[in-house]
Structure formats: C-alpha cells, structure tokens
Protein backbone atom coordinates (compact mmCIF):
# COMPACT_ATOMS: atom_id res chain seq x y z
CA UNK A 1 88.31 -242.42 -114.08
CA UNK A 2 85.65 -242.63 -111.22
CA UNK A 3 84.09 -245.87 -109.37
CA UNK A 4 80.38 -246.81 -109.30
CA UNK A 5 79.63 -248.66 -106.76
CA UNK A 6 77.66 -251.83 -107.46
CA UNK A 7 76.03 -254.69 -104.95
CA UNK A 8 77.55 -257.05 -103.04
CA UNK A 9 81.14 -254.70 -103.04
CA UNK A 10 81.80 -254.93 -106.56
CA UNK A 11 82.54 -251.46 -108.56
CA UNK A 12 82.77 -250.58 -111.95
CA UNK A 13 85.09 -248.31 -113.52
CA UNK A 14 83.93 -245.65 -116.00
CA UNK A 15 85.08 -242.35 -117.24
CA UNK A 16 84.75 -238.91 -115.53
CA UNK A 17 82.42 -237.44 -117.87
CA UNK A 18 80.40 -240.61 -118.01
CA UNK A 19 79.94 -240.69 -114.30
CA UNK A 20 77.55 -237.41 -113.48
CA UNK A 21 74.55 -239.14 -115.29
CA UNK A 22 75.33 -242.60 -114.58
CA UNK A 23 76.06 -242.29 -110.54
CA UNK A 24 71.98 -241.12 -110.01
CA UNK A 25 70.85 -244.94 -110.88
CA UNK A 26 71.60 -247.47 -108.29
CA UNK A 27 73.55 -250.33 -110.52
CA UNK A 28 74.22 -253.47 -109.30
CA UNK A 29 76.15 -257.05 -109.92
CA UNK A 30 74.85 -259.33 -111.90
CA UNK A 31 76.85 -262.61 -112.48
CA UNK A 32 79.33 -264.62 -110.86
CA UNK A 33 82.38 -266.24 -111.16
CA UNK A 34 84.72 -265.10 -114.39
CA UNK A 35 81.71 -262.41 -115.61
CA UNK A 36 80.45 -259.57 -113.30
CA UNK A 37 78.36 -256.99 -115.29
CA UNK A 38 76.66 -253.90 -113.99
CA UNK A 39 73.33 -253.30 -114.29
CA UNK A 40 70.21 -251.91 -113.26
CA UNK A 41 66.52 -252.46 -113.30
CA UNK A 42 63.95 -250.21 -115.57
CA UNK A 43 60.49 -251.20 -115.70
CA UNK A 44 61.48 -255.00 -114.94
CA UNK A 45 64.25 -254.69 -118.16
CA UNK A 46 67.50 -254.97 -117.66
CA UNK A 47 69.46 -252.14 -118.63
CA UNK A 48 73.52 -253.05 -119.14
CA UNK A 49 76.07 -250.33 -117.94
CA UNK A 50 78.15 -250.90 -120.91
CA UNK A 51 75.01 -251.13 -123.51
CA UNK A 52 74.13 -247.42 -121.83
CA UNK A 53 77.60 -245.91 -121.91
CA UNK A 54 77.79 -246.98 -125.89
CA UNK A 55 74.40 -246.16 -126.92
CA UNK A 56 73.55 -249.48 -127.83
CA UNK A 57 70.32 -249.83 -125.62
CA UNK A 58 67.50 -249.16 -128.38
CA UNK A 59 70.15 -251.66 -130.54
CA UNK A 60 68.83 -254.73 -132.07
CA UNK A 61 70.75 -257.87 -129.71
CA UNK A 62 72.92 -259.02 -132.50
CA UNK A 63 74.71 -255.30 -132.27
CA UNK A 64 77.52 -256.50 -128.98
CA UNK A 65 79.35 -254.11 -126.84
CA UNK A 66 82.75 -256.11 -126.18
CA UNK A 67 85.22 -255.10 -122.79
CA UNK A 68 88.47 -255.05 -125.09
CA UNK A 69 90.38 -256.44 -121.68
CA UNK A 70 87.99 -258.89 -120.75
CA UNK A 71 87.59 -256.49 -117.01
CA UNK A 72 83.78 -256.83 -117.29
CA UNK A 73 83.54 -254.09 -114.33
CA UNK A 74 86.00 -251.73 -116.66
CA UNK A 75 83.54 -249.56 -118.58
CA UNK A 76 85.20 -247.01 -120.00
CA UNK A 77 84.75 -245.96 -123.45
CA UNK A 78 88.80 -247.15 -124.35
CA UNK A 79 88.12 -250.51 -122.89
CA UNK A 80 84.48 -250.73 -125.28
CA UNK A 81 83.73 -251.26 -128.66
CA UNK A 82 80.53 -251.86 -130.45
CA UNK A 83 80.37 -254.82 -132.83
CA UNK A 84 78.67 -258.44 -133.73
CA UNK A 85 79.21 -261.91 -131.92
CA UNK A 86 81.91 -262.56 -134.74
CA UNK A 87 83.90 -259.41 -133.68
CA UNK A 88 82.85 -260.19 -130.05
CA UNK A 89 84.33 -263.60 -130.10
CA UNK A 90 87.64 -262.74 -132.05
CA UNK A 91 88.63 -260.36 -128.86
CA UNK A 92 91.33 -262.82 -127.58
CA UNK A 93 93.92 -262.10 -130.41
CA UNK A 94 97.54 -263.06 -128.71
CA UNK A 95 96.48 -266.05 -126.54
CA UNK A 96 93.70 -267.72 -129.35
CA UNK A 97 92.39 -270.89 -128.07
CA UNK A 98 94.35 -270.82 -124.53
CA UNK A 99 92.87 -270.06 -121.28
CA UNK A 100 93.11 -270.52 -117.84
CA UNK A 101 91.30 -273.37 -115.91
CA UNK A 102 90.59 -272.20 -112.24
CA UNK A 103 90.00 -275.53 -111.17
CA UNK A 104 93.27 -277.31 -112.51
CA UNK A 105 94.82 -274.34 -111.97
CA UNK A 106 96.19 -274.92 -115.78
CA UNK A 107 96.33 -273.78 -118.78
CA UNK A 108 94.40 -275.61 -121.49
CA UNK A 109 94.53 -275.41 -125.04
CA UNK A 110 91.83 -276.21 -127.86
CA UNK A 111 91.22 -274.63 -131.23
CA UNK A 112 88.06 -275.80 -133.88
CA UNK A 113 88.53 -276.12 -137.52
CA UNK A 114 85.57 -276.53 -139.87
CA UNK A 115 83.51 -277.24 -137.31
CA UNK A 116 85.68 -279.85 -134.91
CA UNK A 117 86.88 -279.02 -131.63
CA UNK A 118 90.60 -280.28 -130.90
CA UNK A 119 91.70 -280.48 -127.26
CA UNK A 120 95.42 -279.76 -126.95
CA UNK A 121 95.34 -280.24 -123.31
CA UNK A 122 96.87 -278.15 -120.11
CA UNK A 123 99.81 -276.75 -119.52
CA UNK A 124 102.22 -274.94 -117.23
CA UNK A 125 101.87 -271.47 -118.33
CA UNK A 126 100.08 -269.51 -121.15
CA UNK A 127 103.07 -269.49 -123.68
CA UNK A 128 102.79 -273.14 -123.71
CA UNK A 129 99.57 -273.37 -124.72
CA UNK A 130 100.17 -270.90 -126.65
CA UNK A 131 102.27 -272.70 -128.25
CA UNK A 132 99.79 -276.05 -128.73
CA UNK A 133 97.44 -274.39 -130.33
CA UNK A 134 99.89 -272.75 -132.99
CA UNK A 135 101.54 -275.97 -133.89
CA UNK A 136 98.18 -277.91 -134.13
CA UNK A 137 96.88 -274.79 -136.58
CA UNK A 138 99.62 -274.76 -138.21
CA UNK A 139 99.24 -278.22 -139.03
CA UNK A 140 95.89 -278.06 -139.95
CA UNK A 141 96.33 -275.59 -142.65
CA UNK A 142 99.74 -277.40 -143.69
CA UNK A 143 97.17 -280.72 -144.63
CA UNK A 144 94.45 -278.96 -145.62
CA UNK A 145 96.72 -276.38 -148.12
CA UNK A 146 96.18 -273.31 -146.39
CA UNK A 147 98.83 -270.58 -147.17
CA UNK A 148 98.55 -267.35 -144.57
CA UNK A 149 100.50 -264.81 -143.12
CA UNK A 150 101.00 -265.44 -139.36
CA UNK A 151 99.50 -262.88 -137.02
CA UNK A 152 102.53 -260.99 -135.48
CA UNK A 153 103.11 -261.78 -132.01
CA UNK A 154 102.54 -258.66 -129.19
C-alpha cells in the first residue's frame, strides 16, 4: 500500500503495483466535506483515480466504480468494484437507511418504500437507528404482505 499525495494535504491510498504509473501525474482533491476524490486534469477532462485504477475511463457513465468502505481517498483494487447506480447505491448493507448527521451530531433514520420517504428520526447511536428502520420495514412488508428472509446481521 503506498500514498499519493493529493492538494490541499489530502492523500490517497492505492496499491504498490498501482503506484509506479499512477505517482508520474500530479492528482489532486476534488470535493469537500463527506466526499474527497482524486483526480487530475487531461485536456480540460477530468480523469477519476478510481475510474483509472479500474479501467473504467473509456466506460459509458452509467458503468460506477463504488469505494466498498465508503474511504473515497482508499483506492485500492479490494476497496473497488465496478458496477451500476443500483449496485452503487445498495453499498451500505448492515446500517440500510441510518447515517450519521454531522450537524446534530445524531444518528437519523429513514427508509422509502414504493416511492415514499419515511423519516424515523435521530438517535443516540447507529444500532438504534438501526433498529428504526428495521421495525418500520418490517412493518411495511407485514401490511403490504411481503414474506422475505431477513438479511443476516454482520
């Protein structure tokens, strides 16, 4: 694993073999907040790290390349995968529909069924959140005669 070092003291992580022919471009931080991403400039395109390390630059846009962890700066080949939006949006298994709110300092809970958006509200800690979002799915699918298999827990 070897550092890149990106603009304004950010640096991304990628993998030793990936680093020789990725080090020669000067990459930099794009974003703020939550979302970093390294780039660089080609022509006046912007060029992803993460779309280069996966092949996916000549792609059509609707082909994603997701950071399994959510470490936008972590692009090593384990922590990528290539896929579509759908995959792309599915990559919070184990917390679904919980997150953290930075400016409560809270953790808030909302999950959408056919189309409408239920706010749980915030909680304590993740578990309970967690937890607001199961029992409101579960019954959802309990009205609306859903039978599934629940997702085993990590």
């Amino acid at each position: 694993m070897k550092e890149i070092i990106l603009t304004r003291g950010y640096k991304a992580v990628v993998d030793d073999d990936d680093y020789p022919k990725l080090s020669i471009y000067r990459w930099y931080a794009s974003g703020s907040g939550r979302y970093v991403y390294a780039g660089r400039k080609v022509k006046g395109k912007y060029i992803a790290l993460h779309r280069e390390i996966m092949g996916t630059l000549d792609c059509d846009r609707s082909v994603e390349v997701d950071h399994i962890n959510h470490d936008t700066l972590d692009n090593r080949k384990k922590n990528l995968r290539v896929g579509d939006k759908s995959m792309n949006q599915s990559n919070n298994l184990g917390h679904r529909g919980a997150w953290w709110q930075k400016q409560n300092k809270r953790w808030c809970a909302r999950i959408k069924f056919r189309k409408v958006r239920y706010n749980l509200g915030c909680y304590a800690t993740k578990d309970e959140a967690q937890n607001a979002c199961d029992k409101k799915r579960s019954k959802i699918r309990k009205e609306n005669g859903i039978k599934t298999t629940p997702l085993p827990k990590k």
